[in-house]
C-alpha atoms as a PDB file:
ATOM      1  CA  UNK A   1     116.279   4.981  42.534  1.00  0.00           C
ATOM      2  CA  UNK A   2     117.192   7.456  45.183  1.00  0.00           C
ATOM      3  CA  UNK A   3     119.159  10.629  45.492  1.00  0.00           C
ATOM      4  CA  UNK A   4     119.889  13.557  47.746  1.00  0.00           C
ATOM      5  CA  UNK A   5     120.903  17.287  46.759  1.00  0.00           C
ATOM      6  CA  UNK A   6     123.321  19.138  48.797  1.00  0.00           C
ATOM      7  CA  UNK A   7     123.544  22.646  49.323  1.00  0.00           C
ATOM      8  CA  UNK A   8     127.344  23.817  49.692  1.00  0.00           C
ATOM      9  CA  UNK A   9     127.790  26.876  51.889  1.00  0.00           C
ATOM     10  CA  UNK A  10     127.975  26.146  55.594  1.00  0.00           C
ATOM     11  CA  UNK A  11     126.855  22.548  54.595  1.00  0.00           C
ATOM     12  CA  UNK A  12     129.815  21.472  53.128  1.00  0.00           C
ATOM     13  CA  UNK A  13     132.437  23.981  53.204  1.00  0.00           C
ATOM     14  CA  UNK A  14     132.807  26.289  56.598  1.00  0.00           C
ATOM     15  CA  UNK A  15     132.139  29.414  54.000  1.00  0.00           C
ATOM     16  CA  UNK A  16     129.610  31.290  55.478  1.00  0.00           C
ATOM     17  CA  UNK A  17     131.275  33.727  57.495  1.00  0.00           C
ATOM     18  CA  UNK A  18     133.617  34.771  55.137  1.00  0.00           C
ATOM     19  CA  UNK A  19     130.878  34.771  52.655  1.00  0.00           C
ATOM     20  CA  UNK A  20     129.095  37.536  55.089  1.00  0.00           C
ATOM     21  CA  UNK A  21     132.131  39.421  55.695  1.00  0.00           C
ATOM     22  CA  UNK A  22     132.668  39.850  51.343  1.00  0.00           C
ATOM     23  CA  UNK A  23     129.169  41.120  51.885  1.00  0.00           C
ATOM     24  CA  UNK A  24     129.759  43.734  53.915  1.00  0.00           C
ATOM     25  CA  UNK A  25     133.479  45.031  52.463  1.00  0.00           C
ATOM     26  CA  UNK A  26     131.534  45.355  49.262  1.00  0.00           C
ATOM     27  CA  UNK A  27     128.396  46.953  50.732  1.00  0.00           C
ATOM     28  CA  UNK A  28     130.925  49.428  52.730  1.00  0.00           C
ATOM     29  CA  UNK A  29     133.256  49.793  49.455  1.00  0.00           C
ATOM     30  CA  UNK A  30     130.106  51.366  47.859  1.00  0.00           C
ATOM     31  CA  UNK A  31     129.111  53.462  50.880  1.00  0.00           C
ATOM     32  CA  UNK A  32     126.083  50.928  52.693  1.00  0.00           C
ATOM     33  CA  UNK A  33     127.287  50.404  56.308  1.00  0.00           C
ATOM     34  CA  UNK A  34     125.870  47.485  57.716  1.00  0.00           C
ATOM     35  CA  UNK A  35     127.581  45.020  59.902  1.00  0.00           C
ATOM     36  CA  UNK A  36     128.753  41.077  59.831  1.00  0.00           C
ATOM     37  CA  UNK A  37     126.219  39.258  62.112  1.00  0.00           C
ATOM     38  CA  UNK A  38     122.981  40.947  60.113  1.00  0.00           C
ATOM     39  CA  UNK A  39     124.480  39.985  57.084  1.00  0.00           C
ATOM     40  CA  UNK A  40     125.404  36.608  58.350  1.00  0.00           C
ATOM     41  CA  UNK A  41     121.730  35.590  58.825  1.00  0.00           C
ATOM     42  CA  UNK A  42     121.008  35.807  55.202  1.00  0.00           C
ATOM     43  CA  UNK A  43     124.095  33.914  53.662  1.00  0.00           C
ATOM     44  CA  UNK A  44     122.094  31.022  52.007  1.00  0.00           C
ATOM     45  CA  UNK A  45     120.639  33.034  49.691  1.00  0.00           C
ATOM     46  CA  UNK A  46     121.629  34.460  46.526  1.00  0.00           C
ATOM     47  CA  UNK A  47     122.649  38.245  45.614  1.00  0.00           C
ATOM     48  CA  UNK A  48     119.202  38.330  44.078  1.00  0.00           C
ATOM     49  CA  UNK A  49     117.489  37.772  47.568  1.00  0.00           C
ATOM     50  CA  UNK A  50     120.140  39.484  49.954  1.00  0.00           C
ATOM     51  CA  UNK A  51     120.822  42.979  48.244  1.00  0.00           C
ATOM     52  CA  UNK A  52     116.641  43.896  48.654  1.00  0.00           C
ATOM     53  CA  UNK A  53     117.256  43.551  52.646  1.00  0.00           C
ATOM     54  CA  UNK A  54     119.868  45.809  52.630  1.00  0.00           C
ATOM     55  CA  UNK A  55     119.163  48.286  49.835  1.00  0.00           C
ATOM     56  CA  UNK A  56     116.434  50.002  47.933  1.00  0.00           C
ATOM     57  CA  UNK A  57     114.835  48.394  44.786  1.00  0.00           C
ATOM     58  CA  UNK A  58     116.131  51.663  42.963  1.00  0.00           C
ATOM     59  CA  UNK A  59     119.394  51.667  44.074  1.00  0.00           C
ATOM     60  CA  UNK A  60     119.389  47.552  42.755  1.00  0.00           C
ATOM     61  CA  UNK A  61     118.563  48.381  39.720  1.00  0.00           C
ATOM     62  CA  UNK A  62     120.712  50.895  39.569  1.00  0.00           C
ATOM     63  CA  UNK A  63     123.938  49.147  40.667  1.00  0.00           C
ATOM     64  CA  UNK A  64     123.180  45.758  41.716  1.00  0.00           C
ATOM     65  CA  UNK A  65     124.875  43.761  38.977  1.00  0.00           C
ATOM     66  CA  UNK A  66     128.231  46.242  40.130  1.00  0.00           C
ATOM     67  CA  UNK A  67     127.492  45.733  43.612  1.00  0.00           C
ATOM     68  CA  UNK A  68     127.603  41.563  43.171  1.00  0.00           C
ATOM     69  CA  UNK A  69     130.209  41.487  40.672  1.00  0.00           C
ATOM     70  CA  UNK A  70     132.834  43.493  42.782  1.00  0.00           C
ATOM     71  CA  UNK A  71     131.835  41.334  45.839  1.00  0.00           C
ATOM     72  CA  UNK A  72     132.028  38.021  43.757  1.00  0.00           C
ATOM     73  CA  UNK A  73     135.714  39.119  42.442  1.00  0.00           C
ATOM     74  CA  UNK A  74     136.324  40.251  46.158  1.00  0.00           C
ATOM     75  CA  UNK A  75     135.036  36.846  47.274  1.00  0.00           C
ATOM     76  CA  UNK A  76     137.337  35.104  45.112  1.00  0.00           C
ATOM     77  CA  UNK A  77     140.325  37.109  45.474  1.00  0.00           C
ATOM     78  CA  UNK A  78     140.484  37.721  49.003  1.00  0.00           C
ATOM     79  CA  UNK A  79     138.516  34.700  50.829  1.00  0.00           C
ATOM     80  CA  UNK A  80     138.414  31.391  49.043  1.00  0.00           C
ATOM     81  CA  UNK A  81     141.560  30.467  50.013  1.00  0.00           C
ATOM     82  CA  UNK A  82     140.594  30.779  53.290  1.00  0.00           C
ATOM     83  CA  UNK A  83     137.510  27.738  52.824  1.00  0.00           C
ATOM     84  CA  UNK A  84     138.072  24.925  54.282  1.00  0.00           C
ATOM     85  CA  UNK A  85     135.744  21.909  53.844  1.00  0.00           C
ATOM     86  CA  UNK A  86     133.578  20.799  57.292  1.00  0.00           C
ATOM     87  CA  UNK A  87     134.986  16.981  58.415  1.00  0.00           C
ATOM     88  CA  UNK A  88     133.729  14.160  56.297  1.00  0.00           C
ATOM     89  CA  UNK A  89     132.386  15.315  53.435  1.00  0.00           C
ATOM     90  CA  UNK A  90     134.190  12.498  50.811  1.00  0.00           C
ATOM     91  CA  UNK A  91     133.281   9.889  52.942  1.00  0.00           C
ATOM     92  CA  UNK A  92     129.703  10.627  53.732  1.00  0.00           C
ATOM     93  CA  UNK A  93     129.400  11.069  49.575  1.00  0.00           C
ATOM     94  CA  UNK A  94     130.982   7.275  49.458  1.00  0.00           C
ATOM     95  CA  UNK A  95     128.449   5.798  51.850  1.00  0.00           C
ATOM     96  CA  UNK A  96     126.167   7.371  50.397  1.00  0.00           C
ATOM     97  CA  UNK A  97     127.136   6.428  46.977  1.00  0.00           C
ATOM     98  CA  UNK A  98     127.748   2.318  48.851  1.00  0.00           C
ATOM     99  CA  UNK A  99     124.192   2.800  49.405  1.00  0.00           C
ATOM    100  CA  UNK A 100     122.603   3.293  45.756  1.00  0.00           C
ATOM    101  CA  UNK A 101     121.882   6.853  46.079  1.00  0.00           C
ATOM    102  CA  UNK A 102     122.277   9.619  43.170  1.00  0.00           C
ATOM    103  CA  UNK A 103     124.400  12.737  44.615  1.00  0.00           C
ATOM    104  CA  UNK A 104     123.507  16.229  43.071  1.00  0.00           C
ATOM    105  CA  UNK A 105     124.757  19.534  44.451  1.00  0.00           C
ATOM    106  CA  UNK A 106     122.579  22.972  44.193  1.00  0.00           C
ATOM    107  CA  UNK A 107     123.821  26.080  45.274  1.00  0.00           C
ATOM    108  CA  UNK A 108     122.783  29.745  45.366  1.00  0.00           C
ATOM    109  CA  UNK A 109     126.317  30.680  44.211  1.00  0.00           C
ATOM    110  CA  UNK A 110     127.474  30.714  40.599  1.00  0.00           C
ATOM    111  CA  UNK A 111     128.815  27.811  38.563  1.00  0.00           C
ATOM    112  CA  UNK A 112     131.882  28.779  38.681  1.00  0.00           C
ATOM    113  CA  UNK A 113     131.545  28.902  42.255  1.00  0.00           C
ATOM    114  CA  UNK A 114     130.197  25.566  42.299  1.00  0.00           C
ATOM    115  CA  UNK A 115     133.313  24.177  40.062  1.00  0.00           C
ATOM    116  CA  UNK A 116     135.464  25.504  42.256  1.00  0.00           C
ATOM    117  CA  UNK A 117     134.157  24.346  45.498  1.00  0.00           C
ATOM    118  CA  UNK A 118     133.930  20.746  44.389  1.00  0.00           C
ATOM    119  CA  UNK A 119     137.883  20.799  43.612  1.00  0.00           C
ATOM    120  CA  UNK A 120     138.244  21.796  47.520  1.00  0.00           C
ATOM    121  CA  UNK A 121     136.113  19.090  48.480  1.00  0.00           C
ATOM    122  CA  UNK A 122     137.831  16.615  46.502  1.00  0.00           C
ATOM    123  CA  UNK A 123     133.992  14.757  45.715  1.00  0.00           C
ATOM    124  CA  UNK A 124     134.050  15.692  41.953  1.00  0.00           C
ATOM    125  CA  UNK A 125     133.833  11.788  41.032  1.00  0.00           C
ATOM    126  CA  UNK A 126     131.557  11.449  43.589  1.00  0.00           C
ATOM    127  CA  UNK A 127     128.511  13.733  42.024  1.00  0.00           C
ATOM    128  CA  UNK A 128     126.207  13.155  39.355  1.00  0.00           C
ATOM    129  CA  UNK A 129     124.495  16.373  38.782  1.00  0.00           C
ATOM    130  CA  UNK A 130     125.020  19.610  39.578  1.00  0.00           C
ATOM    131  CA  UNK A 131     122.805  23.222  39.631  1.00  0.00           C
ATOM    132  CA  UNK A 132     123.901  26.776  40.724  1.00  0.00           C
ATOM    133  CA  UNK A 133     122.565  30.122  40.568  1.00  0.00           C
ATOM    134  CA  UNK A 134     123.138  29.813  36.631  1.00  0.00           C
ATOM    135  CA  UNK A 135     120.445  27.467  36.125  1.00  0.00           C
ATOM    136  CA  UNK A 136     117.374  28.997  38.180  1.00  0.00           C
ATOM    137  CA  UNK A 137     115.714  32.455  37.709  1.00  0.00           C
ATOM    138  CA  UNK A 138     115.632  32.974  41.337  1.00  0.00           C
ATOM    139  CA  UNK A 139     117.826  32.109  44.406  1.00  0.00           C
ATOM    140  CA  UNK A 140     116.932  30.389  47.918  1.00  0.00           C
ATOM    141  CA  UNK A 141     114.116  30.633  49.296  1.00  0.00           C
ATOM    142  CA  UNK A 142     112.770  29.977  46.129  1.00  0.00           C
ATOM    143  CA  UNK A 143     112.859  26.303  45.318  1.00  0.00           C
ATOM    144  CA  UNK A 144     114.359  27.226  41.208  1.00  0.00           C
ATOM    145  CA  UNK A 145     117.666  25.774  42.462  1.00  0.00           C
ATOM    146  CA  UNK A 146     116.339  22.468  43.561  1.00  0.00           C
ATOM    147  CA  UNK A 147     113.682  22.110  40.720  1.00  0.00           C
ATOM    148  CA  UNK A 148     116.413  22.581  38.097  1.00  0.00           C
ATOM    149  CA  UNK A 149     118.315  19.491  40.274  1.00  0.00           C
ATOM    150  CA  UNK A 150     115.004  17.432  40.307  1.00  0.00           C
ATOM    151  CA  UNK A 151     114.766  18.175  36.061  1.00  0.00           C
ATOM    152  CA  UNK A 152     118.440  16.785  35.986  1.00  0.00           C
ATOM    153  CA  UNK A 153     118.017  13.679  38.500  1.00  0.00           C
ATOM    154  CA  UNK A 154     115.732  12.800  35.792  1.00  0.00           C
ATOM    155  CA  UNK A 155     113.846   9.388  36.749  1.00  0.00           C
ATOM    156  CA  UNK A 156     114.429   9.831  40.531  1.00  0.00           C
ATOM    157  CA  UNK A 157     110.971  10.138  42.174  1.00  0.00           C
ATOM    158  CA  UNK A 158     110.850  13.529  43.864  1.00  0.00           C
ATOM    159  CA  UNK A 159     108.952  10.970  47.020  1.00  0.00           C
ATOM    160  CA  UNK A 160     113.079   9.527  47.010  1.00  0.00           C
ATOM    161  CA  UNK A 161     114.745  11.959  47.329  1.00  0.00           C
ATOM    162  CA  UNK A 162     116.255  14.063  50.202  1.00  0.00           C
ATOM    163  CA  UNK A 163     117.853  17.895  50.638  1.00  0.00           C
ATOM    164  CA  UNK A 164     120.888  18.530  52.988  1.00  0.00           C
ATOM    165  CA  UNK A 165     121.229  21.880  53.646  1.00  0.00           C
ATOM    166  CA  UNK A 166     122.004  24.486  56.811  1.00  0.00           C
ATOM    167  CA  UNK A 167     119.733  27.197  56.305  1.00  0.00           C
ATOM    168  CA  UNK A 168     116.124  27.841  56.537  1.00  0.00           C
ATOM    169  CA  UNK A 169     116.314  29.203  53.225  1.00  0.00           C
ATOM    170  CA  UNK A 170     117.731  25.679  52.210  1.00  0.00           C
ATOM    171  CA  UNK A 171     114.313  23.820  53.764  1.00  0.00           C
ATOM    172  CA  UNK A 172     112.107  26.798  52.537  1.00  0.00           C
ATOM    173  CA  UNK A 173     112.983  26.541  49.115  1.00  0.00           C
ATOM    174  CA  UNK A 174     113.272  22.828  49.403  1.00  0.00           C
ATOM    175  CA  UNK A 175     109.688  22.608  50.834  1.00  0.00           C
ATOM    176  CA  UNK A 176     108.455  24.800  47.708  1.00  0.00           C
ATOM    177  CA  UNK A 177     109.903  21.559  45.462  1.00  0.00           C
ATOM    178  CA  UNK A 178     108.183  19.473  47.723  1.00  0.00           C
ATOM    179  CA  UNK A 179     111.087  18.143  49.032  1.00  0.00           C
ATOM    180  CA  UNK A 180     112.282  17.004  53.030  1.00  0.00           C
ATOM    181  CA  UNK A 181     115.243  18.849  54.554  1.00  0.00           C
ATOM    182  CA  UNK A 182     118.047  17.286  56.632  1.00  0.00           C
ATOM    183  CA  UNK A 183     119.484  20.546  58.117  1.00  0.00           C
ATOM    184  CA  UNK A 184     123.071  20.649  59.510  1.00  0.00           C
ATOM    185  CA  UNK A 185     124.002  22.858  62.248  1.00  0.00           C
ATOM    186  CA  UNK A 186     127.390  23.587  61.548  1.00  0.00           C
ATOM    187  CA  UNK A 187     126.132  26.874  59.279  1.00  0.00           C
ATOM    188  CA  UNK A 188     125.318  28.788  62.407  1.00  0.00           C
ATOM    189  CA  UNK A 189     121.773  28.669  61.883  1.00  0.00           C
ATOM    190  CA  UNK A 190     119.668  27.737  65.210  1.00  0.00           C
ATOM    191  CA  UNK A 191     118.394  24.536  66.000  1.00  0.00           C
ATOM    192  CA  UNK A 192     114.729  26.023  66.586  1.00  0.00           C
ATOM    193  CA  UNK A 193     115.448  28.149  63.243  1.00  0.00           C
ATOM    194  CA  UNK A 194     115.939  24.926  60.878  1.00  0.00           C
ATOM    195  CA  UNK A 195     113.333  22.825  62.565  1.00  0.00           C
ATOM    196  CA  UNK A 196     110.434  25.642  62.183  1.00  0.00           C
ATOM    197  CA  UNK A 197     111.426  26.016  58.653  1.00  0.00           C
ATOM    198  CA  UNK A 198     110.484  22.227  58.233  1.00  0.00           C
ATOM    199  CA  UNK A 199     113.473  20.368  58.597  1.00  0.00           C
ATOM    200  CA  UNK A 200     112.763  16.324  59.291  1.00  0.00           C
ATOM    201  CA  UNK A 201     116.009  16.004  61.328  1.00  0.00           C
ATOM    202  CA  UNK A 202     119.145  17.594  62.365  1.00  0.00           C
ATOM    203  CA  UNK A 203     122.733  16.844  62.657  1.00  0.00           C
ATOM    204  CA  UNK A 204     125.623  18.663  63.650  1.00  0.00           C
ATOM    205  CA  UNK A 205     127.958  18.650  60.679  1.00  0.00           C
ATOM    206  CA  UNK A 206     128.879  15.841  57.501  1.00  0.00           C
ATOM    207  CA  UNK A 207     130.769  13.581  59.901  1.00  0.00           C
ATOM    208  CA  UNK A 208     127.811  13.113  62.441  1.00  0.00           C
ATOM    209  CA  UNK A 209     125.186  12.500  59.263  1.00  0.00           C
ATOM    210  CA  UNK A 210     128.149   9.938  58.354  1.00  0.00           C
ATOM    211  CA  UNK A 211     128.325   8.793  62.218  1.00  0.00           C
ATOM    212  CA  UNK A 212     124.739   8.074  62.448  1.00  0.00           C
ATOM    213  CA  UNK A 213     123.957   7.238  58.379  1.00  0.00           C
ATOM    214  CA  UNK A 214     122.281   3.602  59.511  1.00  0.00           C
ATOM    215  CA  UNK A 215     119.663   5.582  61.088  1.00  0.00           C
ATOM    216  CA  UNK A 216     119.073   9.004  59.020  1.00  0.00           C
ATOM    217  CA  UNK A 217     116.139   9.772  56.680  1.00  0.00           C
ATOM    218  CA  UNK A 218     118.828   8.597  53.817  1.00  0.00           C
ATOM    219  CA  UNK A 219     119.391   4.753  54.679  1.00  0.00           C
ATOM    220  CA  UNK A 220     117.580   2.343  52.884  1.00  0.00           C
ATOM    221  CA  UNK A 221     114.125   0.969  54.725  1.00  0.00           C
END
């Protein structure tokens, strides 16, 4: 038995800018100025891990459950209709699928979230498990995310099983689980970024994994 454990956001779905410009309307809506691209580089993790880089643990405790409510309401209302899935996604899940390998997905962002995403990517037949920020104490870079997927591929030997992911929070946390990264390049993250954070290869986006499947880290051997 084998598997692999996508992350969604700018591995996926193209996401991540519009996830980093919620970020900063709802910073600015409750007086933090701060600006797109700084907030861009930390998109892959969770509110948990983001808010601390931007404000003060007091002020978090304080308002941080506010602070990521209004920007997950503003996130839905404003930008999801804008997310558009990265080129194929469906069919790299039915190759992989072809091939005898367990799909799970594990993302920093709510369930909901998660639910909702997998309508727009038109794969929800296509996955077998499924973990989101609901199901882990802590966010990315932490690996919670991807050992709550590993308790729920239950029987799939952690040694068979690969993470897909964009960020170098993806491979950091994924590392943590003792897992290898594939990173993907069409989040925005640097090449040099993803590889020093441990990735074992790198693609451009879901098509060219699909392109050049016969020879990645997730064909049979």
């Amino acid at each position: 038995m084998r598997a692999v454990i996508f992350d969604i956001d700018g591995t996926l779905l193209d996401s991540v800018d519009l996830h980093a410009r919620a970020w900063v309307e709802a910073f600015a809506h409750f007086g933090v100025e701060t600006d797109e691209g700084r907030v861009r580089s930390q998109i892959g993790k969770g509110g948990d891990e983001l808010m601390p880089v931007f404000l003060p643990k007091e002020r978090i405790e304080r308002e941080g459950e506010t602070i990521e409510a209004f920007r997950s309401d503003l996130f839905k209302r404003k930008y999801l209709p804008e997310v558009r899935p990265f080129p194929g996604v469906p069919a790299l899940f039915e190759r992989i699928r072809a091939d005898g390998l367990k799909i799970a997905l594990a993302s920093s962002g709510k369930r909901s979230e998660v639910e909702r995403y997998t309508e727009i990517l038109g794969i929800g037949d296509l996955v077998d498990v499924s973990t989101s920020s609901d199901d882990a104490d802590r966010s990315k870079p932490h690996p919670d995310i991807f050992e709550a997927a590993l308790k729920k591929l239950n029987g799939t030997p952690s040694d068979r099983i690969h993470v897909v992911g964009d960020t170098p929070y993806d491979a950091e946390a994924a590392t943590k689980a003792g897992l290898p990264t594939i990173g993907l390049l069409c989040g925005g993250f640097p090449e040099a970024d993803l590889s020093t954070a441990g990735c074992v290869a790198l693609y451009r986006d879901p098509q060219d994994l699909l392109d050049g499947f016969a020879h990645s880290p997730l064909a049979k051997r």
